[in-house]
Protein backbone atom coordinates (compact mmCIF):
# COMPACT_ATOMS: atom_id res chain seq x y z
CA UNK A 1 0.00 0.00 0.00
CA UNK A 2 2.89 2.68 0.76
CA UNK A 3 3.87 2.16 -3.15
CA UNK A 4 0.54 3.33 -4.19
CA UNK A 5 0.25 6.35 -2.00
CA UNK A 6 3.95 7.22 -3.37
CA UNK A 7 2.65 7.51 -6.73
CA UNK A 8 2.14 10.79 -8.85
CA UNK A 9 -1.70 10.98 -10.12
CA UNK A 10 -0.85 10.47 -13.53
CA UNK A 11 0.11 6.95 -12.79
CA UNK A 12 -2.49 6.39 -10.56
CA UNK A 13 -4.79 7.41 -13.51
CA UNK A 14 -2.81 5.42 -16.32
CA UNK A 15 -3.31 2.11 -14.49
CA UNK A 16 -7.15 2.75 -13.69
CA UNK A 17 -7.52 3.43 -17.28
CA UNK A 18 -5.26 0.60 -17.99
CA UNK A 19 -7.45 -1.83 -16.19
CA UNK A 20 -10.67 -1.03 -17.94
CA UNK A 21 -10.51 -2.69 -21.56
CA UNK A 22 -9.76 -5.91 -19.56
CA UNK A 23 -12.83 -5.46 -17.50
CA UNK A 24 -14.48 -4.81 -20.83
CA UNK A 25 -13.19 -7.92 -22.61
CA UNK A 26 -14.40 -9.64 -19.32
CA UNK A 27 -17.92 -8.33 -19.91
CA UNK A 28 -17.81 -9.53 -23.87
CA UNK A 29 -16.71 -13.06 -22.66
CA UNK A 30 -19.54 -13.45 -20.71
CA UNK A 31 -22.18 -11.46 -22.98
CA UNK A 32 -20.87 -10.91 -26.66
CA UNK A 33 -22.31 -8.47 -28.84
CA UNK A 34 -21.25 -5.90 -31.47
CA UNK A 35 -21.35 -3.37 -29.46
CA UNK A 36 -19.46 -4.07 -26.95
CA UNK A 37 -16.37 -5.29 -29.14
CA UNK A 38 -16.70 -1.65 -30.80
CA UNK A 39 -16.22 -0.42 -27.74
CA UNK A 40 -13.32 -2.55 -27.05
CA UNK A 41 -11.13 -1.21 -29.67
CA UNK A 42 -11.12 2.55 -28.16
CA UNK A 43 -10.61 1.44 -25.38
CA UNK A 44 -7.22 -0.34 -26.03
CA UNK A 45 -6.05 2.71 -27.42
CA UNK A 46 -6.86 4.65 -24.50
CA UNK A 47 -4.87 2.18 -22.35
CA UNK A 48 -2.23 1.81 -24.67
CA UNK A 49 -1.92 5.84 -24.41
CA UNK A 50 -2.79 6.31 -21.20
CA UNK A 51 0.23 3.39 -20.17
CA UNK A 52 2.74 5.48 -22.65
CA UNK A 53 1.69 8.77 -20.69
CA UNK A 54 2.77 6.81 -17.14
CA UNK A 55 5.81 6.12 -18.75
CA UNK A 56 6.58 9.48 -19.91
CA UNK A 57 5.77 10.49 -16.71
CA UNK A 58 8.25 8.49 -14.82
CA UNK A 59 11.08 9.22 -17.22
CA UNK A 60 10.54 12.76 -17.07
CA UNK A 61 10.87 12.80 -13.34
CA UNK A 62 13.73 10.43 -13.42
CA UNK A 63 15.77 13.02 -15.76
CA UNK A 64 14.82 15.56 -13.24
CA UNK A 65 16.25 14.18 -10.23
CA UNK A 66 19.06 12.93 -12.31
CA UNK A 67 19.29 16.79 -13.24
CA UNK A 68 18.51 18.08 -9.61
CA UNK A 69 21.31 15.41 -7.69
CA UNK A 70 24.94 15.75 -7.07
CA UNK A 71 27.19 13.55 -8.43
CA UNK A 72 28.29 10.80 -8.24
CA UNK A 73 24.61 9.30 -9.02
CA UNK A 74 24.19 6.48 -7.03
CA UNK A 75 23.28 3.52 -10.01
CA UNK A 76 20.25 1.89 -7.69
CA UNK A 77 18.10 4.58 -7.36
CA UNK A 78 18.49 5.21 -11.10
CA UNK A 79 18.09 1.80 -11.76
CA UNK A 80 14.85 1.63 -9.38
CA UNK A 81 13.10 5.05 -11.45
CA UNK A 82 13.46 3.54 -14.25
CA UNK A 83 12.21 0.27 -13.32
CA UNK A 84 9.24 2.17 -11.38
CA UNK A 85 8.86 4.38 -14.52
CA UNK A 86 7.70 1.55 -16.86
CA UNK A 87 5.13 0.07 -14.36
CA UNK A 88 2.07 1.46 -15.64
CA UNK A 89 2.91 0.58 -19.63
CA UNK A 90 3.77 -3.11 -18.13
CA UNK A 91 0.42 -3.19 -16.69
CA UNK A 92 -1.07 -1.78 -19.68
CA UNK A 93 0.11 -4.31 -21.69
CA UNK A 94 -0.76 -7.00 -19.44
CA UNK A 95 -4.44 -5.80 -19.39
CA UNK A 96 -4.68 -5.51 -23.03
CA UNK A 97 -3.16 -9.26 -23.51
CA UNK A 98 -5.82 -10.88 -20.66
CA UNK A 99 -8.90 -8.29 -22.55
CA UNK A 100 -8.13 -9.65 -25.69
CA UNK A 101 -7.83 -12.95 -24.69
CA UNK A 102 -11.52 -12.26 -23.17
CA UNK A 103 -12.94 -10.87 -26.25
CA UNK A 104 -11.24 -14.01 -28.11
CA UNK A 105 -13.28 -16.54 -25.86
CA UNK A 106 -16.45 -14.28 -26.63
CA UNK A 107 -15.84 -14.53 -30.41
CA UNK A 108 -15.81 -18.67 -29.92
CA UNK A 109 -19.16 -18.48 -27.83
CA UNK A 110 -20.92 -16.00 -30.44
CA UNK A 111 -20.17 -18.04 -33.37
């Protein structure tokens, strides 16, 4: 729980964004219809962008404390932004592969 209340609000907002076409391909598993796999699409891009915005994000203040500290930079805190930094596209991604997968098992029951 500390991690989450150590994060900015534009990662807090790029995972709960990132979550919802995988709740939507959950829905479409269960109940398939047209419309709801149209909505599906938009919604992958919005987690797709909205996990590339976290990213951003998390580089950009990386580079700033890198900017802001004295040398010599110590490697593991670098190491550990970074790392931090590409959480929310990681979780993106993993939501998009399990919504898909979702809206793949609804295609097989519609059919």
């Amino acid at each position: 729980m500390q991690v989450l209340r150590q994060m900015s609000i534009v990662a807090m907002l790029s995972l709960v964004v990132a979550v919802v076409p995988l709740m939507m391909g959950l829905v479409y598993a269960v109940r398939p219809t047209e419309a709801r796999l149209a909505l599906m699409r938009p919604l992958s891009l919005a987690s797709l962008f909205a996990g590339l915005g976290g990213l951003l994000v998390g580089l950009l203040n990386v580079f700033r404390w890198i900017a802001i500290s004295t040398p010599p930079l110590p490697f593991e805190r670098v190491a550990l932004g970074l790392s931090e930094a590409m959480v929310p596209l990681t979780v993106a991604f993993g939501c998009l592969t399990v919504g898909w997968l979702c809206v793949a098992l609804g295609l097989t029951r519609q059919a």
